[in-house]
Protein backbone atom coordinates (compact mmCIF):
# COMPACT_ATOMS: atom_id res chain seq x y z
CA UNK A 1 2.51 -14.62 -4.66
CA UNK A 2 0.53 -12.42 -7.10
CA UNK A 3 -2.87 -13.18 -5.65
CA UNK A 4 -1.61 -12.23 -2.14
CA UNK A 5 -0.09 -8.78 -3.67
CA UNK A 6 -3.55 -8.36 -4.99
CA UNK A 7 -5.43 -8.82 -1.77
CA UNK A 8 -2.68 -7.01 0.32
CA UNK A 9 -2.96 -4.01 -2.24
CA UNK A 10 -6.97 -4.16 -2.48
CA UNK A 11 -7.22 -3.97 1.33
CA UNK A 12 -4.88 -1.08 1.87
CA UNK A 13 -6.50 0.86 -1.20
CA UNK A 14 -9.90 0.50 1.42
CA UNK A 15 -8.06 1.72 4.30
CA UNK A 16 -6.39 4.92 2.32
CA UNK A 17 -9.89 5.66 1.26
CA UNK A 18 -11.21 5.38 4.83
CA UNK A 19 -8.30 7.66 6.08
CA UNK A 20 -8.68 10.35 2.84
CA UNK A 21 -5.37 9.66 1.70
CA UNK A 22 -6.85 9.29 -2.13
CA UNK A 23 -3.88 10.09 -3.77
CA UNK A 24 -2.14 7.17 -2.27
CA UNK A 25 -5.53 5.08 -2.92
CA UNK A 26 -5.02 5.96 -6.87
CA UNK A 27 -1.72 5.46 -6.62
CA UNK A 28 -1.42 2.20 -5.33
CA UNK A 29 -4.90 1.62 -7.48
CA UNK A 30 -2.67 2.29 -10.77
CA UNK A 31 -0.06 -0.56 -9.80
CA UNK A 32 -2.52 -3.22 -8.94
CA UNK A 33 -4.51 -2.65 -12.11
CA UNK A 34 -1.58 -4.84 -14.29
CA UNK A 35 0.60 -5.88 -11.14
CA UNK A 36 0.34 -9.41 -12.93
CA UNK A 37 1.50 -8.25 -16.21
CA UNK A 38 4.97 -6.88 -15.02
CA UNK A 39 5.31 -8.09 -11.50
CA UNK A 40 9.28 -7.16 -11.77
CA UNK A 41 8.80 -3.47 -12.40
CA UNK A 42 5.14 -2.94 -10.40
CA UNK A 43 7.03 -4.51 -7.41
CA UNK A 44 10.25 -1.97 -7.81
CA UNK A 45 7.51 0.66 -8.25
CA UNK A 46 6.15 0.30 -5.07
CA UNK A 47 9.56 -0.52 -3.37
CA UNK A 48 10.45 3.10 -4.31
CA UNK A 49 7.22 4.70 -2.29
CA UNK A 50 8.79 3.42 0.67
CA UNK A 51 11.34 5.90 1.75
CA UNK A 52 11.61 9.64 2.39
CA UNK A 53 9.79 12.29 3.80
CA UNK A 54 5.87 12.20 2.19
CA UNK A 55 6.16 7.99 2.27
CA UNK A 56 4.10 4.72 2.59
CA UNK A 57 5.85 4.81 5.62
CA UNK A 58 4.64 7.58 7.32
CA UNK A 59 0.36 7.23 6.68
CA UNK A 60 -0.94 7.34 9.54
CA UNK A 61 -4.78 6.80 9.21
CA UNK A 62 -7.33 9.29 10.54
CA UNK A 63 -10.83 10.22 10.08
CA UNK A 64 -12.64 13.46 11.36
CA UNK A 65 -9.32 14.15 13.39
CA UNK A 66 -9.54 11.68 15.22
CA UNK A 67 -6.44 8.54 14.62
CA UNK A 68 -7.72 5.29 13.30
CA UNK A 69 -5.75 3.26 15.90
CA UNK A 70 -6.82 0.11 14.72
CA UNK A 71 -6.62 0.50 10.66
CA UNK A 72 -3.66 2.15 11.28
CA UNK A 73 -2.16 -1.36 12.95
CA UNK A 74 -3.71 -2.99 9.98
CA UNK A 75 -2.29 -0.96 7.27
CA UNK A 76 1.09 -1.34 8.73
CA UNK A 77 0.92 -4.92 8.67
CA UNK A 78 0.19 -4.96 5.42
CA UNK A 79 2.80 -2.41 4.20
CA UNK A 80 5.00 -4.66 5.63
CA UNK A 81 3.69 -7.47 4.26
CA UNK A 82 3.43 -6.02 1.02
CA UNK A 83 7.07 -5.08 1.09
CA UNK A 84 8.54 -8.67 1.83
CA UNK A 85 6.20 -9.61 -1.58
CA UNK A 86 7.73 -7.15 -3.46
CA UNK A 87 11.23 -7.47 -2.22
CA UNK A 88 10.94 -11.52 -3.43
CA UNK A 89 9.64 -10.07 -7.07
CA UNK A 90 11.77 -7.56 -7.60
């Protein structure tokens, strides 16, 4: 479970730094860094950057203006799959 959370996290980090969303990219670089040492707490961590206004939830990928339809699609997928990991460790 914590080496998928680790390539789930790694991929979406590349896809926030494709899209310029860096502060999202360091955030979610912060958690991964000892995600193995306190999966409990990491995973409520990132449980709590799902809701509201300003959330996980609402990136939307883009680069020059223009919407990165595809790595959008992706990122979703993983948010979601990164949610059902950290709903399990939590």
């Amino acid at each position: 479970m914590l080496n998928d959370s680790d390539a789930v996290l790694t991929r979406m980090i590349e896809l926030l730094r494709l899209g310029a969303f860096d502060d999202w990219a360091i955030a979610l670089e912060k958690i991964k860094m000892d995600f193995d040492r306190d999966p409990k707490y990491k995973s409520s961590q990132l449980l709590s950057m799902y809701g509201g206004m300003g959330s996980l939830n609402d990136v939307v990928l883009y680069k020059n203006g223009q919407p990165l339809v595809a790595e959008s699609n992706e990122f979703d997928a993983l948010r979601v799959q990164l949610y059902e990991i950290c709903k399990t460790l939590a």
